[in-house]
C-alpha atoms as a PDB file:
ATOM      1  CA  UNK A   1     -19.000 -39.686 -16.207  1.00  0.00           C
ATOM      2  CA  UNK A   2     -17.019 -42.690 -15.119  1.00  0.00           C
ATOM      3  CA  UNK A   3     -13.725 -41.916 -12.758  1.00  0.00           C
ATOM      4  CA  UNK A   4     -11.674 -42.970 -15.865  1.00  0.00           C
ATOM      5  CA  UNK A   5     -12.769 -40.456 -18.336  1.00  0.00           C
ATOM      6  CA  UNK A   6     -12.502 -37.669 -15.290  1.00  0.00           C
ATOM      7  CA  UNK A   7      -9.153 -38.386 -15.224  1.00  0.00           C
ATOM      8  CA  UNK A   8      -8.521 -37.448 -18.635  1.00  0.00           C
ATOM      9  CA  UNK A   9     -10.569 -34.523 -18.622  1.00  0.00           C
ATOM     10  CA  UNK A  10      -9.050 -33.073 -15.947  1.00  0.00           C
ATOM     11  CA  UNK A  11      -5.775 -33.813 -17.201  1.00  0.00           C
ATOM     12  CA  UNK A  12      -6.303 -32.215 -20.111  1.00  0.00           C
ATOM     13  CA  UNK A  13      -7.535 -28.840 -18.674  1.00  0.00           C
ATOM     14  CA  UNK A  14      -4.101 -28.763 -16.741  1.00  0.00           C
ATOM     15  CA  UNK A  15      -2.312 -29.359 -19.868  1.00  0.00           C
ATOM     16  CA  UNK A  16      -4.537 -26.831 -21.574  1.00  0.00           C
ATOM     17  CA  UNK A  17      -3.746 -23.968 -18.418  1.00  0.00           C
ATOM     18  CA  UNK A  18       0.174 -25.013 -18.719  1.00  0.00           C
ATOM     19  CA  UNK A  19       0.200 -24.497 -22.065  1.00  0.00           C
ATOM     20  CA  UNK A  20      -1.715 -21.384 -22.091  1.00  0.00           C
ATOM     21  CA  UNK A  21       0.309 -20.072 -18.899  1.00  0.00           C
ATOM     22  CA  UNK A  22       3.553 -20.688 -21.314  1.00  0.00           C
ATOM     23  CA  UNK A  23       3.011 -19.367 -24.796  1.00  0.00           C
ATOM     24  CA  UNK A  24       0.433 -16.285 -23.326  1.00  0.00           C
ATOM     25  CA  UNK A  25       2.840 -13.212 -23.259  1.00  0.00           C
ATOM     26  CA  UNK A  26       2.413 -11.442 -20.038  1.00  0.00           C
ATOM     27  CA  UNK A  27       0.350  -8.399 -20.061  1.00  0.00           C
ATOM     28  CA  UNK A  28       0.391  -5.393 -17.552  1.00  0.00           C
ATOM     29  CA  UNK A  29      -2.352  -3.436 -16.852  1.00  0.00           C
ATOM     30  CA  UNK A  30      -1.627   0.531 -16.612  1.00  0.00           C
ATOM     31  CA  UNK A  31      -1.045   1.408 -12.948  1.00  0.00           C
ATOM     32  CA  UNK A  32      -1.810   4.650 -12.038  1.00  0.00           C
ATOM     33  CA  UNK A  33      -0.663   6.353  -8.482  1.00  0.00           C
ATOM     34  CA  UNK A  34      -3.675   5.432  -6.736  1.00  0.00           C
ATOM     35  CA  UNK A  35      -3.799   1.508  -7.222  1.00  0.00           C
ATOM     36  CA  UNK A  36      -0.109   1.748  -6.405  1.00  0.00           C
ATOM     37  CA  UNK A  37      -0.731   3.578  -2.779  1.00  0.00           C
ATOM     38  CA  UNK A  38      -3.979   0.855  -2.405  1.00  0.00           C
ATOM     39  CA  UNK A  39      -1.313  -2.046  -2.862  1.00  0.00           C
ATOM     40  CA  UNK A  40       1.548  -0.585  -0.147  1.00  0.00           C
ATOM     41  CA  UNK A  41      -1.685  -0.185   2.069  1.00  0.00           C
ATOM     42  CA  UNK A  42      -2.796  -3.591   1.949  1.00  0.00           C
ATOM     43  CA  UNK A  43       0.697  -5.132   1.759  1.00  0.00           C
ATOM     44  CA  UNK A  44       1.054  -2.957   5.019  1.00  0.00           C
ATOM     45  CA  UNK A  45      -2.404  -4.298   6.290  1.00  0.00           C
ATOM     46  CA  UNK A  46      -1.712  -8.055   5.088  1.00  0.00           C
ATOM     47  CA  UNK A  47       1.899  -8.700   6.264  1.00  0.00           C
ATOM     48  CA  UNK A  48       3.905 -10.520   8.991  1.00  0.00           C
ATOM     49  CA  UNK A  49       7.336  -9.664   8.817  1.00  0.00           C
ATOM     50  CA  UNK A  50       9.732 -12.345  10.382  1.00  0.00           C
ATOM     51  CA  UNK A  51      12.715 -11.769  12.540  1.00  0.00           C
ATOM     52  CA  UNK A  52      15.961 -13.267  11.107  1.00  0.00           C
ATOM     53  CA  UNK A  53      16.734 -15.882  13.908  1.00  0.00           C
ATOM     54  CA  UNK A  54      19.025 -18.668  14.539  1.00  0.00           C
ATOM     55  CA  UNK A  55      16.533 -20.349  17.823  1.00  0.00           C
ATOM     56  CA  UNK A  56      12.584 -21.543  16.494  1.00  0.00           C
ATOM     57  CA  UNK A  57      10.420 -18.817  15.078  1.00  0.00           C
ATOM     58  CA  UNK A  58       7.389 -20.453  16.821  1.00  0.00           C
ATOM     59  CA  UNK A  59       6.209 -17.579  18.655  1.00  0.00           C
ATOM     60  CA  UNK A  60       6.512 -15.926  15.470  1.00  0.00           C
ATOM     61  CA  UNK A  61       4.022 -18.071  13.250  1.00  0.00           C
ATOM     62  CA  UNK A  62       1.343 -17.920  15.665  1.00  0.00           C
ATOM     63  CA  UNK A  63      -0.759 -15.428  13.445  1.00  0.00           C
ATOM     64  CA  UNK A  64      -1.069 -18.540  10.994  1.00  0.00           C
ATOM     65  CA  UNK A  65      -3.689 -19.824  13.112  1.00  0.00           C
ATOM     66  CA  UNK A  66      -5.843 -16.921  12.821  1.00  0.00           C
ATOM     67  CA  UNK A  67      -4.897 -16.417   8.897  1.00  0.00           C
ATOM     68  CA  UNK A  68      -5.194 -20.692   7.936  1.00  0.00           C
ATOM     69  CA  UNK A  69      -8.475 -21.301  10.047  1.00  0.00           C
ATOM     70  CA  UNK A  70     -10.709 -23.262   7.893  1.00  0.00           C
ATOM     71  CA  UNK A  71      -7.848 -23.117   5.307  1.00  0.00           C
ATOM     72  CA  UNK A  72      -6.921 -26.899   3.851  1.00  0.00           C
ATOM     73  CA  UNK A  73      -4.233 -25.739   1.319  1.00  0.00           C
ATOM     74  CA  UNK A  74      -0.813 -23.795   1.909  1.00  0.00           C
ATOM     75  CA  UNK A  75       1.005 -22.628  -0.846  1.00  0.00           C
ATOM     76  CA  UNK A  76       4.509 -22.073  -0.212  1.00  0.00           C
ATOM     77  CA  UNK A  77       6.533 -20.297  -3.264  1.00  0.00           C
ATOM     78  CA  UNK A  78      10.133 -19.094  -3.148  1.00  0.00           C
ATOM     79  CA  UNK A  79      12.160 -15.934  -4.609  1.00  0.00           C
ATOM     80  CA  UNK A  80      14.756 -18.545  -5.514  1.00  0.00           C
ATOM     81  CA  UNK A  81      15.900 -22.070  -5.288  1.00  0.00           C
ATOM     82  CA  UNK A  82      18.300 -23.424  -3.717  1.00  0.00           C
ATOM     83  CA  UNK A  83      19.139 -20.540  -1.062  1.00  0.00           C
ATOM     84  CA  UNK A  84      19.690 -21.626   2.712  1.00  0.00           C
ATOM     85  CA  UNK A  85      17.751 -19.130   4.066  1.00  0.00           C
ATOM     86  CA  UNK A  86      15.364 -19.804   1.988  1.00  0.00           C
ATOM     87  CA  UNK A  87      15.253 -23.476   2.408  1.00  0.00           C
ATOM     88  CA  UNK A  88      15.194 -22.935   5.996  1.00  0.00           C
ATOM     89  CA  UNK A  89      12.460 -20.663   6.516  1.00  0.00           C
ATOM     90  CA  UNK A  90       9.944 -23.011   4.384  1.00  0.00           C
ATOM     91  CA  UNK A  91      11.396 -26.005   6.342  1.00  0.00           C
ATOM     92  CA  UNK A  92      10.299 -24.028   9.896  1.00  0.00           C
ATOM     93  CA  UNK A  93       7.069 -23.277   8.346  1.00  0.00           C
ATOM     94  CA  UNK A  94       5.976 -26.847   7.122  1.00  0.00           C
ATOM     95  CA  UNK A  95       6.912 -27.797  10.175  1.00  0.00           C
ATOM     96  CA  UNK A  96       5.076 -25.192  12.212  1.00  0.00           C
ATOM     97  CA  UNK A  97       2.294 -26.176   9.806  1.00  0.00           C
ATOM     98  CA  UNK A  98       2.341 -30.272  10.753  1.00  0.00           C
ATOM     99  CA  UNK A  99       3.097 -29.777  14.326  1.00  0.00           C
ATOM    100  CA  UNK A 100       0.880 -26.740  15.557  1.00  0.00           C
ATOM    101  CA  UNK A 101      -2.208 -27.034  12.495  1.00  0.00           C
ATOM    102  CA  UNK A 102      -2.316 -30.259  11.942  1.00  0.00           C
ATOM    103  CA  UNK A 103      -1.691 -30.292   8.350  1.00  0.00           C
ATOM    104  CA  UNK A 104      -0.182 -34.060   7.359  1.00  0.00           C
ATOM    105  CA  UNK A 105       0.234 -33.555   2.858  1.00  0.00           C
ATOM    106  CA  UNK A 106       3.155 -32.120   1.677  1.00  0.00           C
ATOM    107  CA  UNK A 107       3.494 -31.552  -2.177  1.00  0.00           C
ATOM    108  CA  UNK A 108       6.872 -30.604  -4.097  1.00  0.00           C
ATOM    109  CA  UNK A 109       7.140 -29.452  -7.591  1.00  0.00           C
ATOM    110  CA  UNK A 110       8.123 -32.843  -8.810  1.00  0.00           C
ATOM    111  CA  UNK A 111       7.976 -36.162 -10.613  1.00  0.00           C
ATOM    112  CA  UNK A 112       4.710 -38.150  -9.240  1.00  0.00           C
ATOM    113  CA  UNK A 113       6.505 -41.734  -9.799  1.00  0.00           C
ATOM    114  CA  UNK A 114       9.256 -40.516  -8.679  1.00  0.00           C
ATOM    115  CA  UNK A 115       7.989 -39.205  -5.331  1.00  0.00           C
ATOM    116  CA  UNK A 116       6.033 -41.983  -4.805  1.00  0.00           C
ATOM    117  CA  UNK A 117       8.884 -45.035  -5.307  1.00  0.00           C
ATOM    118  CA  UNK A 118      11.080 -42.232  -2.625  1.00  0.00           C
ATOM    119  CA  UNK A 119       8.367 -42.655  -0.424  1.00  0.00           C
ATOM    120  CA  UNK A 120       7.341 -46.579  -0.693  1.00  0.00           C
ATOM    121  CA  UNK A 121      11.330 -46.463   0.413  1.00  0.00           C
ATOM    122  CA  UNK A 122      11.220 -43.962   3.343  1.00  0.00           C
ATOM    123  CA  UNK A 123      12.611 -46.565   5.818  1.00  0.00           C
ATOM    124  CA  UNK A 124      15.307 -48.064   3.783  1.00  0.00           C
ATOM    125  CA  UNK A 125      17.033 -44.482   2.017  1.00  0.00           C
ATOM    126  CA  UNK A 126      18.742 -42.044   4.192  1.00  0.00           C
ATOM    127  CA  UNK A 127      17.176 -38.176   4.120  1.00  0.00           C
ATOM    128  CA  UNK A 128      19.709 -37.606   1.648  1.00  0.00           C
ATOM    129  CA  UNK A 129      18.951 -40.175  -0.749  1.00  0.00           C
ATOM    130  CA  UNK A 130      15.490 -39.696   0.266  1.00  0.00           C
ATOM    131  CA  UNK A 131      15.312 -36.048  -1.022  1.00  0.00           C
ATOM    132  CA  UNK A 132      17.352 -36.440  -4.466  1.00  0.00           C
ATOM    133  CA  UNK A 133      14.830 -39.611  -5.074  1.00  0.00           C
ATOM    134  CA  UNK A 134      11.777 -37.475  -4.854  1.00  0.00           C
ATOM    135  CA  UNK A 135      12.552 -33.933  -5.777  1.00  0.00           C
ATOM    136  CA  UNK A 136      13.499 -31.999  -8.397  1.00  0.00           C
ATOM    137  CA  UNK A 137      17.736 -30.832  -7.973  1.00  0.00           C
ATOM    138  CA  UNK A 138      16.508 -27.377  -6.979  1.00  0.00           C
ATOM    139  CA  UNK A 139      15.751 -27.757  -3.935  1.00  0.00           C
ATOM    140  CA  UNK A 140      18.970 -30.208  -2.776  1.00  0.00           C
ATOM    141  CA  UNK A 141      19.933 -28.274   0.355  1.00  0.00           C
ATOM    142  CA  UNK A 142      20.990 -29.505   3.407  1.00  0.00           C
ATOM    143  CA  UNK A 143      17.899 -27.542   4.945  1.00  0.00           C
ATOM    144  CA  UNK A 144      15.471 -30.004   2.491  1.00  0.00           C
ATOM    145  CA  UNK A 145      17.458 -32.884   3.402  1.00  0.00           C
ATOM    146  CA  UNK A 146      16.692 -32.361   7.203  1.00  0.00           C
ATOM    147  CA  UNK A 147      12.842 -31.795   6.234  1.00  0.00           C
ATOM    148  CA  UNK A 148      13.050 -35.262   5.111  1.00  0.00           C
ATOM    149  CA  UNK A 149      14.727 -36.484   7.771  1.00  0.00           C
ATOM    150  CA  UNK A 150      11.884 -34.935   9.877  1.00  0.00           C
ATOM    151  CA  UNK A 151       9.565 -37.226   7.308  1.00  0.00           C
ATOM    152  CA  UNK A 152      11.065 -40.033   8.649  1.00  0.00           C
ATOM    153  CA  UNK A 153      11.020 -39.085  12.192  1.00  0.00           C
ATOM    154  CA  UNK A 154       7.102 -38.673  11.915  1.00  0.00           C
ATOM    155  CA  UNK A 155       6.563 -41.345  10.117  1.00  0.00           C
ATOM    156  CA  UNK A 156       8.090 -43.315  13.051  1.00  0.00           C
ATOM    157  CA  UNK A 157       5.858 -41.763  15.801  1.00  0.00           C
ATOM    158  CA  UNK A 158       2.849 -42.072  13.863  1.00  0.00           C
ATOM    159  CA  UNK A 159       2.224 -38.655  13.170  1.00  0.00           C
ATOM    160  CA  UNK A 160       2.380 -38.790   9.439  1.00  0.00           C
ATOM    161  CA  UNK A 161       3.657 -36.236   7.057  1.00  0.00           C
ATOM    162  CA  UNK A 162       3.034 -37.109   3.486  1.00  0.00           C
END
């Protein structure tokens, strides 16, 4: 199969799993007492809680090296958009994630042109301009706009973020 017709195949299926994510009414399984105790146990088992802090959590994210070994994809989701503390938090964490595990791709929910003529201008926009290039309005926060200000900063040191 030639790389063209890949292309379309597999952006079909991701079409097809959109559109079947978004007209599929959600189901829910019966829960019964039992399954509910299993899931508080391994939420209990599974989770890092993280101190609410105004200085670097660093000390804090060291279990990601044990929990990301051999992992090459971090998915970071939110309970909202647009919240500082939010914003903040995921900003720490990419960061953590570059600097301490070496990962260099990051990937917003966004327009692919539109991410990629932000980033052909990363030297000539300021973070500001930068961010509301690139991503969707949801995530314009001053916390975002310093995450692409740290783009910048890597970009110039050679130690690439993309």
């Amino acid at each position: 199969m030639n790389n063209q017709k890949m292309k379309w195949c597999f952006l079909s299926f991701i079409v097809a799993c959109f559109l079947f994510c978004t007209l599929t009414p959600p189901t829910f399984a019966e829960t019964n007492e039992k399954d509910v105790e299993k899931w508080k146990q391994w939420i209990r088992t599974n989770s890092y809680p993280l101190e609410a802090t105004k200085n670097s959590r660093k000390d804090q994210l060291k279990f990601l090296k044990k929990v990301l070994k051999g992992k090459r994809i971090v998915q970071l989701g939110e309970t909202t958009h647009g919240s500082n503390e939010m914003s903040a938090t995921k900003v720490e964490l990419i960061k953590y994630l570059h600097e301490e595990l070496g990962y260099d791709v990051l990937a917003f929910e966004s327009g692919f042109a539109e991410t990629n003529g932000a980033y052909r201008q990363l030297h000539d926009l300021s973070s500001t301009e930068l961010m509301k290039c690139s991503i969707f309005g949801v995530w314009y926060t001053q916390e975002v706009a310093d995450l692409f200000k740290y783009l910048q900063e890597q970009e110039k040191k050679e130690t690439l973020l993309h």
